[in-house]
C-alpha atoms as a PDB file:
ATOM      1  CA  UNK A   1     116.066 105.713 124.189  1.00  0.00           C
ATOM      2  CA  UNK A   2     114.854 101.766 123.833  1.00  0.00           C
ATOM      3  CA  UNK A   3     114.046 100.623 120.519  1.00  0.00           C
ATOM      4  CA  UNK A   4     110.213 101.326 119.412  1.00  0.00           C
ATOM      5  CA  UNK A   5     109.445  97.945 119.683  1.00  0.00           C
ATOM      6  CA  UNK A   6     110.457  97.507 123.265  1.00  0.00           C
ATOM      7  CA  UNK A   7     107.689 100.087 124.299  1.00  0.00           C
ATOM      8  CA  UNK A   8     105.138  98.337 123.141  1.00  0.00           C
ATOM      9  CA  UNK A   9     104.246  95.214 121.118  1.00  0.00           C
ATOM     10  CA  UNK A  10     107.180  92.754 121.441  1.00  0.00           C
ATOM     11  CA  UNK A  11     107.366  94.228 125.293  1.00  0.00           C
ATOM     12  CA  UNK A  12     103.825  93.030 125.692  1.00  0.00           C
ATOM     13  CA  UNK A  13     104.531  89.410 124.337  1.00  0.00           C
ATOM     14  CA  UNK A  14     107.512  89.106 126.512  1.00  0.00           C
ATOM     15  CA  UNK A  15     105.662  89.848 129.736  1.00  0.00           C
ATOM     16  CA  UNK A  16     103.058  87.516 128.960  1.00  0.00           C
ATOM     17  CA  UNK A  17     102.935  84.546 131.724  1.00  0.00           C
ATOM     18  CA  UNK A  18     103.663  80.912 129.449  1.00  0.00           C
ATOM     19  CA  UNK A  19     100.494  79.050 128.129  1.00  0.00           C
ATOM     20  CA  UNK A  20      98.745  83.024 128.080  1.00  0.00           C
ATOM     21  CA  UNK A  21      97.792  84.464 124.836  1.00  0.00           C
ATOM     22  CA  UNK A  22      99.546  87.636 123.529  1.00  0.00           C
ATOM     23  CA  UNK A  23      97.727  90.604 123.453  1.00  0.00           C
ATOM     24  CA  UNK A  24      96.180  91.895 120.376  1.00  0.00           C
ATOM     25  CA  UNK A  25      97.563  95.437 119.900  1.00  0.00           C
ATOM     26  CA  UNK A  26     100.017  96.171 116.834  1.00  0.00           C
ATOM     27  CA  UNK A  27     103.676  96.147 116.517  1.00  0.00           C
ATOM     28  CA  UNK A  28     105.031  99.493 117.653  1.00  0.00           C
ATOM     29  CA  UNK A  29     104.271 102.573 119.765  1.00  0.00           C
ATOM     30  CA  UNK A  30     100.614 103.698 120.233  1.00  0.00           C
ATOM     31  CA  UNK A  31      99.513 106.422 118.191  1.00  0.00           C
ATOM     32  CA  UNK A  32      99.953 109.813 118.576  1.00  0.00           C
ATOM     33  CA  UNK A  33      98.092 110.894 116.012  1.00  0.00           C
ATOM     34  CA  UNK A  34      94.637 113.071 117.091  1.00  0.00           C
ATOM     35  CA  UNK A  35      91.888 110.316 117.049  1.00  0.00           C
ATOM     36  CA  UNK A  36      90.508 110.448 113.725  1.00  0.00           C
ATOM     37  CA  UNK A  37      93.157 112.082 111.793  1.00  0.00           C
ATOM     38  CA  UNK A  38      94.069 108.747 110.197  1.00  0.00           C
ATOM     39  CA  UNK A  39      90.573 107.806 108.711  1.00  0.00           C
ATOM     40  CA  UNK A  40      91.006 106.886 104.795  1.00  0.00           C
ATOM     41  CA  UNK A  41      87.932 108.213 103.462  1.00  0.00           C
ATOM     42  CA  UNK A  42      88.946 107.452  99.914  1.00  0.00           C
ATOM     43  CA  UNK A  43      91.731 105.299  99.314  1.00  0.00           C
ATOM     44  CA  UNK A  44      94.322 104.894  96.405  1.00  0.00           C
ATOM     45  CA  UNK A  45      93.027 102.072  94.842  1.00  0.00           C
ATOM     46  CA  UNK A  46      89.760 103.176  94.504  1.00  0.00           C
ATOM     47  CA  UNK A  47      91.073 105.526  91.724  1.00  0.00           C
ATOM     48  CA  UNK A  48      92.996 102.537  90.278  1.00  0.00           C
ATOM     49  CA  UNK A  49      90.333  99.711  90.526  1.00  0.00           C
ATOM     50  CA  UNK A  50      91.701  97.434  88.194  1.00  0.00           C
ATOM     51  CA  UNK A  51      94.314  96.219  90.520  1.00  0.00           C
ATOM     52  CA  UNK A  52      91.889  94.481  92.731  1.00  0.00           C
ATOM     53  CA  UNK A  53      91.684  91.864  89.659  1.00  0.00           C
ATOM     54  CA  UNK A  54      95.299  91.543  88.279  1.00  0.00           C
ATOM     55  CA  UNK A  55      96.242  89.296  91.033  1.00  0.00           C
ATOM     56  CA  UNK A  56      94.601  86.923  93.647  1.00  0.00           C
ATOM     57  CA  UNK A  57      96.826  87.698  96.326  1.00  0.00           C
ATOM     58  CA  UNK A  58      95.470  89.787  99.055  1.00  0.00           C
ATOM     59  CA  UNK A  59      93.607  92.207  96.590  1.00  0.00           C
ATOM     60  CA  UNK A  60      90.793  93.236  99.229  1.00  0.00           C
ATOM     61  CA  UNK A  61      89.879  96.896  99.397  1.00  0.00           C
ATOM     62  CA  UNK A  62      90.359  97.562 103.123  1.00  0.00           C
ATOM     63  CA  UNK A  63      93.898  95.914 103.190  1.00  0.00           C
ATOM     64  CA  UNK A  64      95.338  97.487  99.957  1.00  0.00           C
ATOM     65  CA  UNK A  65      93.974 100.687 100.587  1.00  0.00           C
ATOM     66  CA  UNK A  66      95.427 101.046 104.745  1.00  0.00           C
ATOM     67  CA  UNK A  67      98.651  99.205 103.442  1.00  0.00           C
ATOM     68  CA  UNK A  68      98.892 102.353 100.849  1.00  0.00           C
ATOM     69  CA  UNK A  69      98.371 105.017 104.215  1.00  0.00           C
ATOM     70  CA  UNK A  70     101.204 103.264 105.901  1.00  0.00           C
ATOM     71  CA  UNK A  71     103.589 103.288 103.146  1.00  0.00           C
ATOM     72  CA  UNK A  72     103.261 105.984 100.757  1.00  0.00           C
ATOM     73  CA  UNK A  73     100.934 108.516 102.551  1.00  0.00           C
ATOM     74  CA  UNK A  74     103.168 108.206 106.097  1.00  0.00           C
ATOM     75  CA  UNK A  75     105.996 108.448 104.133  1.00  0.00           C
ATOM     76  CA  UNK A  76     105.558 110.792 101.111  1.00  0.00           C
ATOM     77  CA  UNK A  77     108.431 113.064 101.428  1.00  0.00           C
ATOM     78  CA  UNK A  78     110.620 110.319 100.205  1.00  0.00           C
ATOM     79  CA  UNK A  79     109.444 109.962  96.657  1.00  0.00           C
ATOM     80  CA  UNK A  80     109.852 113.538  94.602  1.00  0.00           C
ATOM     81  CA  UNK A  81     111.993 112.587  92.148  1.00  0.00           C
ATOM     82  CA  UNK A  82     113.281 109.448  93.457  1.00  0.00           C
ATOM     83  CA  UNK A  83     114.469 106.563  91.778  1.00  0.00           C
ATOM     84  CA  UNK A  84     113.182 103.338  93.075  1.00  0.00           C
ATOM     85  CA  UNK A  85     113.122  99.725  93.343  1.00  0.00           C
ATOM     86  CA  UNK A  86     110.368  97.771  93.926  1.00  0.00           C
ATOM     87  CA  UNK A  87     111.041  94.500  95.120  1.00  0.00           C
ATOM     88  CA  UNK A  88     109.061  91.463  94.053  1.00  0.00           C
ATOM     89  CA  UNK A  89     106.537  93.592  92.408  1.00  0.00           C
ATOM     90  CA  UNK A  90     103.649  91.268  91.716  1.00  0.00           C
ATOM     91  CA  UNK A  91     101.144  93.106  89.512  1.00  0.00           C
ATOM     92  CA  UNK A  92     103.210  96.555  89.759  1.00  0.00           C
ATOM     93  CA  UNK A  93     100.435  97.415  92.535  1.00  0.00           C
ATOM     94  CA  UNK A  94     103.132  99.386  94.628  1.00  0.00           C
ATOM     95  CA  UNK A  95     105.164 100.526  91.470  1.00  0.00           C
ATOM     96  CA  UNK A  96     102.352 102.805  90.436  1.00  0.00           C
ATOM     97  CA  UNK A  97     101.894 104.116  94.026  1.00  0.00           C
ATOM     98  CA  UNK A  98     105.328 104.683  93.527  1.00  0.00           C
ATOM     99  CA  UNK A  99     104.769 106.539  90.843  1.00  0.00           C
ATOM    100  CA  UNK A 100     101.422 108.512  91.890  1.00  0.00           C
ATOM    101  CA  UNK A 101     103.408 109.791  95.001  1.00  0.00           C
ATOM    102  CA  UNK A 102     105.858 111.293  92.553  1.00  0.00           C
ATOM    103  CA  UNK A 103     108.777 108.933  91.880  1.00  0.00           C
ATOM    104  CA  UNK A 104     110.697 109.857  88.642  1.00  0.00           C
ATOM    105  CA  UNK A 105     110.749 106.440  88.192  1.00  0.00           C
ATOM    106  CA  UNK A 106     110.334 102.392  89.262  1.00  0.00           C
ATOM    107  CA  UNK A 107     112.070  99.380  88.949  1.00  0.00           C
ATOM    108  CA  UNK A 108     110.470  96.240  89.685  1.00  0.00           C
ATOM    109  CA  UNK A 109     111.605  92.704  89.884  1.00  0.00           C
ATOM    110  CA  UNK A 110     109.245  89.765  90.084  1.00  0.00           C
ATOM    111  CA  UNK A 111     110.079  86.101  89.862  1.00  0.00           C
ATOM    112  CA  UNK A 112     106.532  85.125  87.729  1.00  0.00           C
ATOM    113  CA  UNK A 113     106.238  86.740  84.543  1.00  0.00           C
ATOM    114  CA  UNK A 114     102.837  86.055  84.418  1.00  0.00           C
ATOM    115  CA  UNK A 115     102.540  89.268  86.710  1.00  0.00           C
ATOM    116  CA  UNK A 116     105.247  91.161  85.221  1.00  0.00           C
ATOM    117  CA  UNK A 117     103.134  90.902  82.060  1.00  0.00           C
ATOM    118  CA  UNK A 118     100.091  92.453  84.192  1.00  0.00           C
ATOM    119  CA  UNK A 119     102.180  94.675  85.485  1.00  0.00           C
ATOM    120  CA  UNK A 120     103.154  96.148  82.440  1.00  0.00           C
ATOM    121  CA  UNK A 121      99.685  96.001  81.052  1.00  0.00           C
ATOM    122  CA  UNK A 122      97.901  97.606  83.835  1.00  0.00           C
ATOM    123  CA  UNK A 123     100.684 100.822  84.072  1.00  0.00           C
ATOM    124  CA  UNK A 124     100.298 101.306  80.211  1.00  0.00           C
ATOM    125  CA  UNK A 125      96.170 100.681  80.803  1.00  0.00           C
ATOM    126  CA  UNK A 126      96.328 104.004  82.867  1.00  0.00           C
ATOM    127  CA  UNK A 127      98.864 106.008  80.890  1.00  0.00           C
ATOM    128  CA  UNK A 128     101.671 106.348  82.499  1.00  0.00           C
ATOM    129  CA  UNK A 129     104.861 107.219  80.437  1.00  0.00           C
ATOM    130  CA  UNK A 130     106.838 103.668  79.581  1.00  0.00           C
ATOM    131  CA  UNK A 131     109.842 105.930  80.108  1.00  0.00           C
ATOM    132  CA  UNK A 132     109.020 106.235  84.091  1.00  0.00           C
ATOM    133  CA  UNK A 133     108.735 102.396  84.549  1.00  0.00           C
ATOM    134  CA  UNK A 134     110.542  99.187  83.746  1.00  0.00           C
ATOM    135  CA  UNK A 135     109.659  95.663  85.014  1.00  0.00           C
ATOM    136  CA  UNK A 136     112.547  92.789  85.089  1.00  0.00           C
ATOM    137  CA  UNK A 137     110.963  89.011  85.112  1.00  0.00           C
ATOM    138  CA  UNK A 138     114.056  87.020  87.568  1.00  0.00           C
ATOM    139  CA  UNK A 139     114.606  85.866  90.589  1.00  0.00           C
ATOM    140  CA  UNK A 140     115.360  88.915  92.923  1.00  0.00           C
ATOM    141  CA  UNK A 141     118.717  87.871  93.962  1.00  0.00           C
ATOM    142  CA  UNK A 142     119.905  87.157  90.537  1.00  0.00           C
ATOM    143  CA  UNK A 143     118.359  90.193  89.202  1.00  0.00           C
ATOM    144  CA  UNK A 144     119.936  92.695  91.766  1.00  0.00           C
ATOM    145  CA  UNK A 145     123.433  91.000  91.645  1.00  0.00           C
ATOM    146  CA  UNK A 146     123.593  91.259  87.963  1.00  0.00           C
ATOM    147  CA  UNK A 147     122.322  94.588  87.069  1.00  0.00           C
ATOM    148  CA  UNK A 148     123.463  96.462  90.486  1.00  0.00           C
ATOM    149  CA  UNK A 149     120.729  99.479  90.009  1.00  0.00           C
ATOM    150  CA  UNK A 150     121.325 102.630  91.481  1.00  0.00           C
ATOM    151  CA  UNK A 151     118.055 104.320  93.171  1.00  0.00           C
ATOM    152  CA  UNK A 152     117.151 106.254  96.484  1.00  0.00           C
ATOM    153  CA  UNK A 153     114.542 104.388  97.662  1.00  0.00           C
ATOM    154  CA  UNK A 154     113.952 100.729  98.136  1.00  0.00           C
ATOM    155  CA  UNK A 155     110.035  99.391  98.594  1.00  0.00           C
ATOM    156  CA  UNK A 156     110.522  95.909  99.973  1.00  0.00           C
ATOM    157  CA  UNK A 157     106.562  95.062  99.986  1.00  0.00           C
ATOM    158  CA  UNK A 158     105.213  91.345 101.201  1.00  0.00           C
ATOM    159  CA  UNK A 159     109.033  89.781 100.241  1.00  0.00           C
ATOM    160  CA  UNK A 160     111.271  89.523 103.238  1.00  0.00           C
ATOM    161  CA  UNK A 161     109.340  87.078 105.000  1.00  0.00           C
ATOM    162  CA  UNK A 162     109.403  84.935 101.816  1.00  0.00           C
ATOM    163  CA  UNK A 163     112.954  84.115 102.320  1.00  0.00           C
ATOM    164  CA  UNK A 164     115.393  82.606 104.634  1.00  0.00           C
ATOM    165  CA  UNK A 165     118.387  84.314 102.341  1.00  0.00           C
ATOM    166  CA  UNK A 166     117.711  88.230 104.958  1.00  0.00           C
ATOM    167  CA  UNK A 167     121.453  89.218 105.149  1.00  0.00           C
ATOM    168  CA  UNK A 168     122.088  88.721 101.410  1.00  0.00           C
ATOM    169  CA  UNK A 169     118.801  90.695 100.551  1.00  0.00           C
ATOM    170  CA  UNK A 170     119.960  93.322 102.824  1.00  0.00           C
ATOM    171  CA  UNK A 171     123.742  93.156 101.099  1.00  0.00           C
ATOM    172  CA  UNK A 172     121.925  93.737  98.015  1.00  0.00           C
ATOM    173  CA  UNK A 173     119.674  96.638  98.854  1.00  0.00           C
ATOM    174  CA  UNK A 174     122.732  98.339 100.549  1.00  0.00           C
ATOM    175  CA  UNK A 175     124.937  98.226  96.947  1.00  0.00           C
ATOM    176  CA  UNK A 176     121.655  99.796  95.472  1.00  0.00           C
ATOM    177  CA  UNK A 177     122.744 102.897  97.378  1.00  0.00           C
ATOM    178  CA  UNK A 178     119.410 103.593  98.544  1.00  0.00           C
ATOM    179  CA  UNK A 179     118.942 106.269 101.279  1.00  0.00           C
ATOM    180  CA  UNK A 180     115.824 104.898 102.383  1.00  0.00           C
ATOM    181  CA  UNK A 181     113.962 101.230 102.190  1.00  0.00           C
ATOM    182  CA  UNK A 182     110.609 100.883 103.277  1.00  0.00           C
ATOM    183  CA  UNK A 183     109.605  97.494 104.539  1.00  0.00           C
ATOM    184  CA  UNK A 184     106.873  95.906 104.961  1.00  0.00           C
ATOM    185  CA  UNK A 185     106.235  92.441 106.544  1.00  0.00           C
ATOM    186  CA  UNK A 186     105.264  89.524 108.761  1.00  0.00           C
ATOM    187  CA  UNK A 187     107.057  89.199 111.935  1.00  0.00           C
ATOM    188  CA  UNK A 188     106.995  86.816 114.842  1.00  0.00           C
ATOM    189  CA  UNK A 189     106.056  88.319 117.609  1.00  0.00           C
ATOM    190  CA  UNK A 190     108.619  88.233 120.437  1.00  0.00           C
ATOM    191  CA  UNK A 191     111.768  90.474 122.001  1.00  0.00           C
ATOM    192  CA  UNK A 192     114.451  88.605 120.777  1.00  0.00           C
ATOM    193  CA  UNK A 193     116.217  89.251 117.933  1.00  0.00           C
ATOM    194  CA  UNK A 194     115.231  85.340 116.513  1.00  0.00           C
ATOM    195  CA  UNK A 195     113.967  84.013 113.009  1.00  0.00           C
ATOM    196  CA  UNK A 196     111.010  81.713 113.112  1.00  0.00           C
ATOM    197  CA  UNK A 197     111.445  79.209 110.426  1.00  0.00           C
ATOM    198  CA  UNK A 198     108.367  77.723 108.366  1.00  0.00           C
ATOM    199  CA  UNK A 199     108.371  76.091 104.424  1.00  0.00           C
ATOM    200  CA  UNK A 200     106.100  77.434 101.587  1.00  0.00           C
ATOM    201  CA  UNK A 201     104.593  75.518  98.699  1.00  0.00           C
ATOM    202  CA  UNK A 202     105.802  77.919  95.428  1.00  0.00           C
ATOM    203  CA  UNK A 203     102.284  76.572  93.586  1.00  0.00           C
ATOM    204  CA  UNK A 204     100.770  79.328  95.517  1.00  0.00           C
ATOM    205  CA  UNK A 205     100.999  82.876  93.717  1.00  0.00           C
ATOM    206  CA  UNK A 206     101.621  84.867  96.840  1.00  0.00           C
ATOM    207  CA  UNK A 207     104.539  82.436  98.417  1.00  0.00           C
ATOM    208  CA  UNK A 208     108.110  82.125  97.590  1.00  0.00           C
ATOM    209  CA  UNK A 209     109.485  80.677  94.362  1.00  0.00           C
ATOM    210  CA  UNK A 210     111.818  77.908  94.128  1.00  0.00           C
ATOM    211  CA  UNK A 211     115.747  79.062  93.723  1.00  0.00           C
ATOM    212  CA  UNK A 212     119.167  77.505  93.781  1.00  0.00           C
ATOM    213  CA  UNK A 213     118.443  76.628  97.433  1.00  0.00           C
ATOM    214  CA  UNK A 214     115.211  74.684  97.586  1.00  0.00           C
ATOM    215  CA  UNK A 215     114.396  71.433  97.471  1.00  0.00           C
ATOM    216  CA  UNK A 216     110.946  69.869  95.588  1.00  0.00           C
ATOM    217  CA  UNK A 217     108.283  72.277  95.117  1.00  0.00           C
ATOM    218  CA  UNK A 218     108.762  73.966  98.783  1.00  0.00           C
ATOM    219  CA  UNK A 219     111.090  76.739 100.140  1.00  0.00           C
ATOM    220  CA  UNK A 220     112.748  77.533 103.449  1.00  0.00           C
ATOM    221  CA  UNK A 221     111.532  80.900 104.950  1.00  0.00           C
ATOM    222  CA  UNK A 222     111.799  82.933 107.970  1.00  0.00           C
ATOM    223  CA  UNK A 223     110.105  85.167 109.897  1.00  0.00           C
ATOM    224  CA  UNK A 224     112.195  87.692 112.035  1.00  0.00           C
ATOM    225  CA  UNK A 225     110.957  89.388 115.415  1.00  0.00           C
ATOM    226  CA  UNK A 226     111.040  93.477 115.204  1.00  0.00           C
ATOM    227  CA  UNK A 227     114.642  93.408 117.347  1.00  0.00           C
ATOM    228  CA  UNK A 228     115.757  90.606 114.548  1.00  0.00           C
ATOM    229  CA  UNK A 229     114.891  93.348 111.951  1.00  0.00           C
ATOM    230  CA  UNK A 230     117.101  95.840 114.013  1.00  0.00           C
ATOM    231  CA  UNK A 231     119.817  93.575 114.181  1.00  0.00           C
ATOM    232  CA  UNK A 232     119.905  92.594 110.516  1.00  0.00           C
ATOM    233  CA  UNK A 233     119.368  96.202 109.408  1.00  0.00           C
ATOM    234  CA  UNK A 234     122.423  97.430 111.426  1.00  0.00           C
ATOM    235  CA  UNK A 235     124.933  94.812 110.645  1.00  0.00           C
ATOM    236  CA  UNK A 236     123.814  96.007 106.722  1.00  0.00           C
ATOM    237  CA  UNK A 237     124.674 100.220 107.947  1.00  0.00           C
ATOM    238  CA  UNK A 238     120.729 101.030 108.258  1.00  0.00           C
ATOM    239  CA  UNK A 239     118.918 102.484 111.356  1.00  0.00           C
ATOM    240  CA  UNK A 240     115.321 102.027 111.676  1.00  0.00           C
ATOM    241  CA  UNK A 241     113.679 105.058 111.954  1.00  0.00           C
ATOM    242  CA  UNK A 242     110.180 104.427 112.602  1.00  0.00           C
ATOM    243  CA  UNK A 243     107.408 101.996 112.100  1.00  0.00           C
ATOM    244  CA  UNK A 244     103.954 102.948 110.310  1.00  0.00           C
ATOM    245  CA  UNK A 245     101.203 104.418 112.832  1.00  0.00           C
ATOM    246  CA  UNK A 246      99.080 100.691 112.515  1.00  0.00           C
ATOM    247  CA  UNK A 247      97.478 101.689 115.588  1.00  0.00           C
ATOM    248  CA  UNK A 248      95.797 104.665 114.763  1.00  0.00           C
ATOM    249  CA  UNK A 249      95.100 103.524 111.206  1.00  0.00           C
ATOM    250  CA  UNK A 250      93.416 100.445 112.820  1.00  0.00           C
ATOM    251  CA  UNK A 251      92.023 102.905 115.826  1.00  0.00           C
ATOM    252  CA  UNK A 252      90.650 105.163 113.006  1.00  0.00           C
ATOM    253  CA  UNK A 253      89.323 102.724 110.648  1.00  0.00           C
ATOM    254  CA  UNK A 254      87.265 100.003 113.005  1.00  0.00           C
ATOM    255  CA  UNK A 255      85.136  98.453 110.142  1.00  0.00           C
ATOM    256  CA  UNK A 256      88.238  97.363 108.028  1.00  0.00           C
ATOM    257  CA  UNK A 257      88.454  93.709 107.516  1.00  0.00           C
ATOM    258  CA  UNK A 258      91.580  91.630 105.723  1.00  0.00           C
ATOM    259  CA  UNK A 259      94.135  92.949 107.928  1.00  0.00           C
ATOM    260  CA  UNK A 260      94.169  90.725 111.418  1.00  0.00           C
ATOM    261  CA  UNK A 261      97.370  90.388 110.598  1.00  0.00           C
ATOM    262  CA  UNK A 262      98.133  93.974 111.740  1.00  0.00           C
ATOM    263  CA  UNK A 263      95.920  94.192 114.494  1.00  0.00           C
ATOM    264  CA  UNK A 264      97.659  91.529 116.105  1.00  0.00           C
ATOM    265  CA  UNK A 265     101.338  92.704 115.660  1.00  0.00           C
ATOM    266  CA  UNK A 266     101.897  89.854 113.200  1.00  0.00           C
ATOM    267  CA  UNK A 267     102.993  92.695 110.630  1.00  0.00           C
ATOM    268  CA  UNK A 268     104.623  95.675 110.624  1.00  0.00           C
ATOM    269  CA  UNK A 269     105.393  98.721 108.132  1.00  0.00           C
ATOM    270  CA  UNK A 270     109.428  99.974 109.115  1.00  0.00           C
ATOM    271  CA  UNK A 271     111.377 102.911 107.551  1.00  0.00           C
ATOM    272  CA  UNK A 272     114.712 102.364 107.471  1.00  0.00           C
ATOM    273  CA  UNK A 273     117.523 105.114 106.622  1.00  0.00           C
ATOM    274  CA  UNK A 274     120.715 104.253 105.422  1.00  0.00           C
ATOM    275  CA  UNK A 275     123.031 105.305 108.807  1.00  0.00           C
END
């Protein structure tokens, strides 16, 4: 069987004629799902308002809300019990999803403390036990490398494309001995398996952070196509399993704003299982 990707998006971009724009459709199959099926009539973050004020990084209903269908409700049956790491946590946002969809508990690593300190604040705000949650202010890298955690599940949320440094993050989520990492991410849209380079400011609270390989107050990044991913994940000893059902989320949900970025193919939502 092709790749998911090759039966749909990315095979849509490469038959485009040059100079032509790609269509809009997103990354991945089309849905299977019965039309209507995927409406969210009441999202997660509705019961946990206060993160759409604890960061000013993409905190619009619509988005955080769909974002939560594709990763936690698509994939619930990973979490009972689980032990997981959350990388780059931000304001613990997906930590506490984490936790809602019944992880035993979350580690999370962010680079600004400023939002570890929310983080923390927030969880304790709505009572979770401080025993199910721990928050590490580093640089991801540094963190993972020096404390090695052990967990089932990795979330890597709104990171990967922050980065130019993909095989060593994927080094380091392998040693976690995760079973499962659940990734979600921009992606340049194309079949190839090539990385789109670009440079970030770090003043900006939702781009990278400066590390021992930047220069001035920007960072290198890259942005890998879905067969990029594939490549990547295998040379690490992870298969992808699926991608997220964007389309019938986006099919099923017409009035929800923020989230272009999916309707075009831009981003995608992957499960990957440790082969």
């Amino acid at each position: 069987m092709p790749p998911l990707w090759s039966r749909a998006g990315d095979r849509a971009a490469a038959a485009q004629p040059a100079g032509q724009s790609v269509p809009e459709r997103p990354a991945g199959p089309p849905s299977e799902a019965p039309v209507g099926s995927r409406r969210v009539a009441a999202g997660f973050f509705d019961r946990f308002p206060e993160f759409y004020d604890t960061s000013e990084t993409s905190s619009f209903p619509w988005r955080l809300n769909l974002r939560h269908d594709a990763i936690f409700a698509e994939h619930a049956d990973l979490f009972s019990g689980a032990r997981v790491l959350d990388i780059a946590s931000h304001d613990g946002r997906w930590s506490m999803a984490a936790l809602d969809a019944g992880a035993a508990f979350v580690l999370g690593v962010e680079a600004r403390p400023e939002l570890v300190d929310r983080a923390d604040a927030t969880l304790r705000r709505y009572g979770v036990d401080e025993a199910r949650f721990r928050f590490v202010a580093g640089d991801v890298f540094e963190v993972l490398a020096h404390e090695e955690p052990q967990v089932d599940v990795v979330l890597c949320l709104g990171f990967l494309y922050h980065t130019l440094r993909h095989n060593e993050l994927f080094t380091r989520i392998r040693r976690t001995g995760a079973t499962h990492l659940l990734l979600d991410t921009e992606i340049h849209r194309g079949a190839e398996p090539v990385v789109r380079l670009a440079d970030e400011h770090v003043a900006r609270q939702g781009n990278a952070v400066a590390d021992a390989f930047s220069y001035g107050d920007t960072v290198l990044t890259g942005r890998p196509t879905l067969a990029a991913l594939d490549l990547l994940a295998r040379t690490q000893g992870f298969d992808v399993e699926r991608l997220s059902d964007w389309d019938g989320l986006l099919r099923d949900n017409p009035e929800a704003d923020q989230v272009r970025d999916y309707r075009i193919g831009r981003r995608a939502t992957l499960r990957l299982r440790r082969a």
